[in-house]
Protein backbone atom coordinates (compact mmCIF):
# COMPACT_ATOMS: atom_id res chain seq x y z
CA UNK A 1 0.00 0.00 0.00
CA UNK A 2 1.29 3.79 -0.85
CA UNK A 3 -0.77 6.51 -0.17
CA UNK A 4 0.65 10.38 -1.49
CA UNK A 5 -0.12 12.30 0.87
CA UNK A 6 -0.17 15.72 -1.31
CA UNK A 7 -1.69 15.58 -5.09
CA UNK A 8 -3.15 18.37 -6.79
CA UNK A 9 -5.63 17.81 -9.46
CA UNK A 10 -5.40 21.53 -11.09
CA UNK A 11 -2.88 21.35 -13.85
CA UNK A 12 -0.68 24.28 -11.58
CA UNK A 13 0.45 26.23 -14.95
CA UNK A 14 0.07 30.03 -15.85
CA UNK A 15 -2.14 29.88 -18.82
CA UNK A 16 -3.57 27.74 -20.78
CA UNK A 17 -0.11 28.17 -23.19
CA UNK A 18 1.61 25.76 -20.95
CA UNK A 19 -0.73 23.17 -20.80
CA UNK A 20 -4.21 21.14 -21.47
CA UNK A 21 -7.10 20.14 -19.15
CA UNK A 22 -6.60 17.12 -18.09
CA UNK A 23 -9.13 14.03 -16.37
CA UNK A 24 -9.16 12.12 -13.49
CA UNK A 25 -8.96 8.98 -15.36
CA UNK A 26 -5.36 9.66 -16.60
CA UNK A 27 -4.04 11.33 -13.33
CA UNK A 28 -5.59 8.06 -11.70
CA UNK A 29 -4.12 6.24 -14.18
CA UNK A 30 -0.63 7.93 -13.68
CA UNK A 31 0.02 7.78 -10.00
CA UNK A 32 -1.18 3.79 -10.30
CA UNK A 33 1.91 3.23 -13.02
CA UNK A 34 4.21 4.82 -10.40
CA UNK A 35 2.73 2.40 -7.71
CA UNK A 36 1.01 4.73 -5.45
CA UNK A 37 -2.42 3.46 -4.57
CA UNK A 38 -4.42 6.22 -3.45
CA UNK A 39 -3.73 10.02 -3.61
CA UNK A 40 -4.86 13.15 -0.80
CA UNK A 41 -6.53 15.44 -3.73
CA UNK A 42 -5.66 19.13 -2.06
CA UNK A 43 -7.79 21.55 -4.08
CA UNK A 44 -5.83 24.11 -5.55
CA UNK A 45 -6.83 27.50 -6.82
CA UNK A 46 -8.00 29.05 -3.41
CA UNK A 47 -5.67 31.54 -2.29
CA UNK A 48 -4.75 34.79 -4.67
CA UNK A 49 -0.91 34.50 -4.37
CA UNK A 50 -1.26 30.96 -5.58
CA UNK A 51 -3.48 31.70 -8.77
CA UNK A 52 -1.90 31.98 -11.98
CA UNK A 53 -4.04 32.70 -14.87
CA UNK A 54 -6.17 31.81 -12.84
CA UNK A 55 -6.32 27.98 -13.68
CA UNK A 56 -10.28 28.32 -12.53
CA UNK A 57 -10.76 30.67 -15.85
CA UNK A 58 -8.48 28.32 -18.21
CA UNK A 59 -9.72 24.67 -17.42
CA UNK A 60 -13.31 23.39 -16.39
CA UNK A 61 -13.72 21.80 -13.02
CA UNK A 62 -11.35 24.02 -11.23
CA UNK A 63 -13.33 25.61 -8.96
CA UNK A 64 -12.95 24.21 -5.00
CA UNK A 65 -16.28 23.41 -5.41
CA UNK A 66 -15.65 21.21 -8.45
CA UNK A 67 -12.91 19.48 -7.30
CA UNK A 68 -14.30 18.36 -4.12
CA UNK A 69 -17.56 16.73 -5.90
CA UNK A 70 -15.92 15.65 -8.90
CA UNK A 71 -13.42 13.83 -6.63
CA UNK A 72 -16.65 11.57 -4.87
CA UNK A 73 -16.55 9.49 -8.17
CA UNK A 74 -13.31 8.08 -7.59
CA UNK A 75 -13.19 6.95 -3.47
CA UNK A 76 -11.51 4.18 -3.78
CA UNK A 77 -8.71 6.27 -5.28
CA UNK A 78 -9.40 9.87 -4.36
CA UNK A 79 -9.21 11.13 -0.36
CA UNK A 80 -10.41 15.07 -0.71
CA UNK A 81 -9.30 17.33 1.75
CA UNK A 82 -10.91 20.76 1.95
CA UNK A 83 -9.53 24.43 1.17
CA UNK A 84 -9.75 27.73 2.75
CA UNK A 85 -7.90 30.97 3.13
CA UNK A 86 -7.78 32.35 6.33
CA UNK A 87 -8.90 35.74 5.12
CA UNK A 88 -12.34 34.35 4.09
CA UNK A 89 -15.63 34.42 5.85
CA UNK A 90 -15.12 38.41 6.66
CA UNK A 91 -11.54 38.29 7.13
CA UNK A 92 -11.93 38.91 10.71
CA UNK A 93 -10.58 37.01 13.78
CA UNK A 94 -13.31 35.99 15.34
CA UNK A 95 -14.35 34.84 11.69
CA UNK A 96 -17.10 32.09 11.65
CA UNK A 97 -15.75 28.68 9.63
CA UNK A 98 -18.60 26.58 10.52
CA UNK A 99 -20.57 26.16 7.11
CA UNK A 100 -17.64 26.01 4.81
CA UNK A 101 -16.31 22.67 7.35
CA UNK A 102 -20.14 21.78 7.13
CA UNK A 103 -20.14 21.74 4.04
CA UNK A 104 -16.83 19.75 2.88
CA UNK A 105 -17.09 17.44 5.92
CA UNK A 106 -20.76 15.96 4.13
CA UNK A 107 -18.73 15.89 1.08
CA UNK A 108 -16.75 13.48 2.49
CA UNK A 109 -13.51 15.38 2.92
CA UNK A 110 -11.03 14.36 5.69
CA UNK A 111 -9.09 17.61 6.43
CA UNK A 112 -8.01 21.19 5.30
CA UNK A 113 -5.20 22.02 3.04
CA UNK A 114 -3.25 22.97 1.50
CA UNK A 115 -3.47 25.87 3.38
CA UNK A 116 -1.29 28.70 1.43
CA UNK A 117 -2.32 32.10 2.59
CA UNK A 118 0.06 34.63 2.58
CA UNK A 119 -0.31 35.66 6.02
CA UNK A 120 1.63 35.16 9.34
CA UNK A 121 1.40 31.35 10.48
CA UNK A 122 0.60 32.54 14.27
CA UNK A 123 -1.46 35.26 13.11
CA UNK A 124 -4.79 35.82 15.04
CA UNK A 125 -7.15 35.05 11.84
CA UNK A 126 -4.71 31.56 11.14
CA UNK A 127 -5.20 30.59 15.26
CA UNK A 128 -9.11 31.22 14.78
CA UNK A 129 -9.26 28.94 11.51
CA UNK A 130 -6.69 26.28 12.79
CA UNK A 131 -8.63 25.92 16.20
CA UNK A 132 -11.98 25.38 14.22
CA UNK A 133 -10.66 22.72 11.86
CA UNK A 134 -9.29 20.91 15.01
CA UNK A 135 -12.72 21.15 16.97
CA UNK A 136 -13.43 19.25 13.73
CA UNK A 137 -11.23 16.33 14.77
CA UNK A 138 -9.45 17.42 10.88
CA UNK A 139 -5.66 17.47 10.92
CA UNK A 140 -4.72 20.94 8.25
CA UNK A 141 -1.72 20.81 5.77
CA UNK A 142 -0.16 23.94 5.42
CA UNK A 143 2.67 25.59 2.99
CA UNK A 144 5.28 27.18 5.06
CA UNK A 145 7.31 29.83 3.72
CA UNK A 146 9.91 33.25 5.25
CA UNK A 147 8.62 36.37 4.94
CA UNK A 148 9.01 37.57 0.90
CA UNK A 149 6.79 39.43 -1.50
CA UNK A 150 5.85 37.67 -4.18
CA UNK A 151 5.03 34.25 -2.89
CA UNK A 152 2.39 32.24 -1.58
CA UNK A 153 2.16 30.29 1.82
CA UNK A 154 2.19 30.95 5.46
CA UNK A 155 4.55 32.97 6.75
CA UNK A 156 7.52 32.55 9.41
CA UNK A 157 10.85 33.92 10.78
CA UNK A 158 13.89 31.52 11.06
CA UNK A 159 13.52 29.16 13.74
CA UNK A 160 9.90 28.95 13.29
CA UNK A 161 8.74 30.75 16.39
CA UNK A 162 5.30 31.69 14.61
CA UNK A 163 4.73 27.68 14.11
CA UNK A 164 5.02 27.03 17.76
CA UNK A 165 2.77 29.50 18.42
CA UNK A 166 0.52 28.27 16.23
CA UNK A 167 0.95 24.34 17.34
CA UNK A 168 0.32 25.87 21.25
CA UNK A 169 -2.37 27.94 20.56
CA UNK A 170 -4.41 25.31 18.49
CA UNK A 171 -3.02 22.07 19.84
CA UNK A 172 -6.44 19.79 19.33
CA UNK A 173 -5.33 20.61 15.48
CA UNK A 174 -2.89 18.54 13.42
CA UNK A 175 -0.64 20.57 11.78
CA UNK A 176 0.77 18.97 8.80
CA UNK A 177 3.88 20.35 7.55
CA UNK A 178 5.06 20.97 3.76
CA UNK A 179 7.23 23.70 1.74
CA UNK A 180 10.63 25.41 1.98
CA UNK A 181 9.71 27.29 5.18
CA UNK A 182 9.03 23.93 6.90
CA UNK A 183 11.50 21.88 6.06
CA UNK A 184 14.70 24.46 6.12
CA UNK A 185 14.27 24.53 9.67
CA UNK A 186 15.69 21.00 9.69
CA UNK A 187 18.64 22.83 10.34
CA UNK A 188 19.68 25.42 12.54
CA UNK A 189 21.54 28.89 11.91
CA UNK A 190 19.03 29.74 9.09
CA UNK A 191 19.00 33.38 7.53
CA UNK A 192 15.47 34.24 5.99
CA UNK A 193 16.56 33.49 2.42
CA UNK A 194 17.66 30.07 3.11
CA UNK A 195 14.04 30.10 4.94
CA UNK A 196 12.64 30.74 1.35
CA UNK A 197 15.30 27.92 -0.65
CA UNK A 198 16.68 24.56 -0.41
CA UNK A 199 19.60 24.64 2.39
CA UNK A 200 22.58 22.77 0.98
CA UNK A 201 24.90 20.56 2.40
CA UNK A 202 25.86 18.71 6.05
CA UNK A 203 23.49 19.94 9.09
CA UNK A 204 26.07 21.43 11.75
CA UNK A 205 23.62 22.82 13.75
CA UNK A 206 20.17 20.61 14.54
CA UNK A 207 17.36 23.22 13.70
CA UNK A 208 13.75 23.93 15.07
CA UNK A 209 11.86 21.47 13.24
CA UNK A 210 13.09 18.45 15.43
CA UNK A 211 12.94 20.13 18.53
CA UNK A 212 8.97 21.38 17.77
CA UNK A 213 8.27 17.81 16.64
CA UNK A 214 9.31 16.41 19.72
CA UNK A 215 7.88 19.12 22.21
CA UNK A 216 4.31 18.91 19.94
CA UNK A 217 2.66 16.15 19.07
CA UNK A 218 0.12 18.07 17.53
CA UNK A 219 3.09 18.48 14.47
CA UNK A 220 3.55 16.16 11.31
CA UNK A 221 5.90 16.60 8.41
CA UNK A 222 5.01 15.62 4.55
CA UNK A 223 7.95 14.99 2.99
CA UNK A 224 6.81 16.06 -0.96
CA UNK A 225 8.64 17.94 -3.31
CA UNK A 226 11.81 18.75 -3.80
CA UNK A 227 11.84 21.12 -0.10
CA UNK A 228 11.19 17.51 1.73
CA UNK A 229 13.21 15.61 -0.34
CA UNK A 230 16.17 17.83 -0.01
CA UNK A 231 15.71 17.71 3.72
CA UNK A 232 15.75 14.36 3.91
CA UNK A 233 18.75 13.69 1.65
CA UNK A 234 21.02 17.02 2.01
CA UNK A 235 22.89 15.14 5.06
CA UNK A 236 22.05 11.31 4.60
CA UNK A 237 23.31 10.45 8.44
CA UNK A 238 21.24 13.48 9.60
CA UNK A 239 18.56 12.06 7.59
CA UNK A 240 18.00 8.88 7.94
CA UNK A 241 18.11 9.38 11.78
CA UNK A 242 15.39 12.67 11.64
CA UNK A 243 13.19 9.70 9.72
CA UNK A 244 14.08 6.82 12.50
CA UNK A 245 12.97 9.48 15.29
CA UNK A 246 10.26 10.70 13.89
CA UNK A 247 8.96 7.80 11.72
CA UNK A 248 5.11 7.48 13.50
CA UNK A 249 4.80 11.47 12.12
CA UNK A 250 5.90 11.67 8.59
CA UNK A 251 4.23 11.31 5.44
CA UNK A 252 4.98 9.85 2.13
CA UNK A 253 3.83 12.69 -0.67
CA UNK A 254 5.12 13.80 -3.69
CA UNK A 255 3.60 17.17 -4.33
CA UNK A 256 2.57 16.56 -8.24
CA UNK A 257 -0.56 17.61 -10.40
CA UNK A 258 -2.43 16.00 -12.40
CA UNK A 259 -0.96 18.05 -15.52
CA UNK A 260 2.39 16.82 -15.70
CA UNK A 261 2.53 13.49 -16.99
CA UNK A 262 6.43 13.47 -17.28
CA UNK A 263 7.29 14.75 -14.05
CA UNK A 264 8.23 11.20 -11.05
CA UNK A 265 9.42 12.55 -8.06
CA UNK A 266 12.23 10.91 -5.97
CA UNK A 267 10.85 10.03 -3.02
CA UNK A 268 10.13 6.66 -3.46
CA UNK A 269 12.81 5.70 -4.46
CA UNK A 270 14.63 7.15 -2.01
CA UNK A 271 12.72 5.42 0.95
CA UNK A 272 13.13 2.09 -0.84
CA UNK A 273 16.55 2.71 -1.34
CA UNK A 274 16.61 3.36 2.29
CA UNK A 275 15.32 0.02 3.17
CA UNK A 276 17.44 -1.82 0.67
CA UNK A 277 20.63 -0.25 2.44
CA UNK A 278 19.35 -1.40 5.87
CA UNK A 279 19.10 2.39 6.61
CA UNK A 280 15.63 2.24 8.14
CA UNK A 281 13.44 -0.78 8.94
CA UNK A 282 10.38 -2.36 6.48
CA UNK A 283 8.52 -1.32 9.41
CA UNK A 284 9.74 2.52 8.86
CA UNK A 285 8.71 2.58 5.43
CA UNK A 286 4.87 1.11 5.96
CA UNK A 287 4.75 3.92 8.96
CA UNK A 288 5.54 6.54 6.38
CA UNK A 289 4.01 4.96 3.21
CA UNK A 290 0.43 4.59 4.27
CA UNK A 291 0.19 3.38 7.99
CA UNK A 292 0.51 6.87 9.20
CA UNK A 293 -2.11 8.63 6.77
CA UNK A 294 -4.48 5.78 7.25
CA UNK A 295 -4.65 6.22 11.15
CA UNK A 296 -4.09 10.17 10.85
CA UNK A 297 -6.96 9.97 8.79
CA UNK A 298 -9.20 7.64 10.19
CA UNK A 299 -9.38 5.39 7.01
C-alpha cells in the first residue's frame, strides 16, 4: 500500500499556453503506473498568491467546489481534503468557519489544506481557523514559507517561532507540515533566504523542526517535493536518523498535479533505497508509506 499524501488535481500552470485540461482517469491512471495506490486530492486554486491565470478561468472543473464533488466518483482512489484561506468568511478574527467545514465534511472530505495564505502562520485570523478545523477532529496541511513578496504560503521567521505558536495555541489541530519554510528549519543557523530555498549541504547545527516535533505532538511533516526531499537527503546520516525518530509522524507525498505526466518525483525511491541499504526498517517505510495517513486519517 502507498498513499501520497499531497496531489493536486489543477494542472498548476500560468495559462492555458503551458498546458491542457486534463481528467481524473489519466491522473488516476498515472500515480497507479508509479505504484502509489491512493492520492490526498488538495484543491488548488484558493488563495490569490497561488493563482496563476487563474487555472479556474483556463480549465473546467477548477473551482474548489468542483474538485471536491468531482473527486466523490473516484473513493476508492481519491481522499479530498478541503480548502480555505484564512482571510475568508469576513476576514476577521473571530471569523465564523462553521458552514464552509459543514459543508466539505458531508462531502466526504477528511481535512483542510493545502493551506497557502500569505499571512503570518501565528497570526490571530490563522489561530481562529486552525482551532476550528481541530474542533473538527481534521488534521490541516499547510505551505510554510519566510517572509518575501511575491510568494504564496504561510509565513515565518527563522527558527519557526510563529509555528510554535501556532501548534500551542491550536493544539487539538494537526498541523501537517510541507514547503521550503518547513523543512529548512531541519537545520539550525538559518538566515530568511535560506528560509525561502533549499539549504545545501551537512546539518552542523540541529534546527527547530526536530525540537517542535518532539515538544508537539500536535506536528507532522510531509515529505513532498523537492523542499522535503532535499531535507531528507542534504545530510544522509542526519537524515535517515530525523526519519528513525520521527517515523510514526511523517508522510509519504510527492507534491505533483495531475498536468504533468512526465514529471516522477524521488521520493520513493529514495525510501526504498533506504530500506534496501538497511538504513531504516520495512517497518519505517509502511509507517511513512500509508500506515501513518491511514490512522491520521481515520481510514
Amino acid at each position: 500500500m502507498l498513499i501520497d499524501f499531497h496531489y493536486h488535481y489543477a494542472p498548476l500552470y500560468r495559462g492555458p499556453q503551458d498546458s491542457r485540461p486534463v481528467t481524473w482517469e489519466e491522473g488516476i491512471a498515472r500515480f497507479v503506473a508509479q505504484g502509489v495506490d491512493k492520492v490526498v486530492m488538495l484543491p488548488g486554486s484558493v488563495v490569490p498568491e497561488a493563482c496563476h491565470g487563474p487555472n479556474f478561468l483556463y480549465f473546467e472543473g477548477m473551482s474548489l467546489r468542483d474538485q471536491v464533488l468531482s473527486a466523490l466518483s473516484y473513493p476508492d482512489r481519491i481522499i479530498s481534503f478541503g480548502n480555505m484561506d484564512v482571510r475568508w468568511m469576513g476576514n476577521r478574527p473571530d471569523a465564523d468557519f462553521g458552514p464552509l467545514l459543514d459543508w466539505f465534511q458531508e462531502h466526504g472530505c477528511k481535512g483542510i489544506g493545502e493551506v497557502t495564505s500569505n499571512v503570518p502562520i501565528d497570526d490571530p485570523r490563522t489561530v481562529n481557523m486552525f482551532r476550528q478545523i481541530g474542533a473538527r477532529g481534521l488534521p490541516a496541511l499547510i505551505h510554510n514559507v519566510g517572509y518575501h513578496f511575491g510568494t504564496y504560503g504561510l509565513q515565518d521567521y527563522p527558527g519557526a517561532p510563529g509555528l510554535a505558536r501556532l501548534l500551542r495555541e491550536a493544539p487539538d489541530t494537526i498541523v501537517v507540515g510541507h514547503g521550503q519554510g518547513f523543512w529548512a528549519e531541519i537545520g539550525g543557523g538559518l538566515t530568511m533566504e535560506e528560509k525561502m530555498r533549499y539549504p545545501q549541504g551537512a546539518i552542523k547545527e540541529e534546527g527547530a523542526l526536530p525540537k517542535l516535533l518532539r515538544e508537539y505532538p500536535n506536528l507532522y511533516g510531509d515529505i513532498s517535493a523537492g523542499s522535503g526531499h532535499n531535507a531528507l537527503s542534504r545530510d544522509p546520516e542526519f537524515g535517515i536518523g530525523f526519519i528513525n525518530e520521527f517515523q510514526d509522524r511523517l508522510l509519504f507525498g510527492t507534491d505533483q498535479s495531475f498536468g504533468r505526466p512526465e514529471l516522477v518525483m524521488p521520493h520513493q525511491g529514495f525510501l526504498k533505497g533506504l530500506v534496501a541499504e538497511g538504513k531504516i526498517s520495512e517497518a519505517v517505510y509502511e509507517k511513512i508509506a500509508w500506515k501513518n495517513a491511514t490512522r491520521l486519517l481515520g481510514l
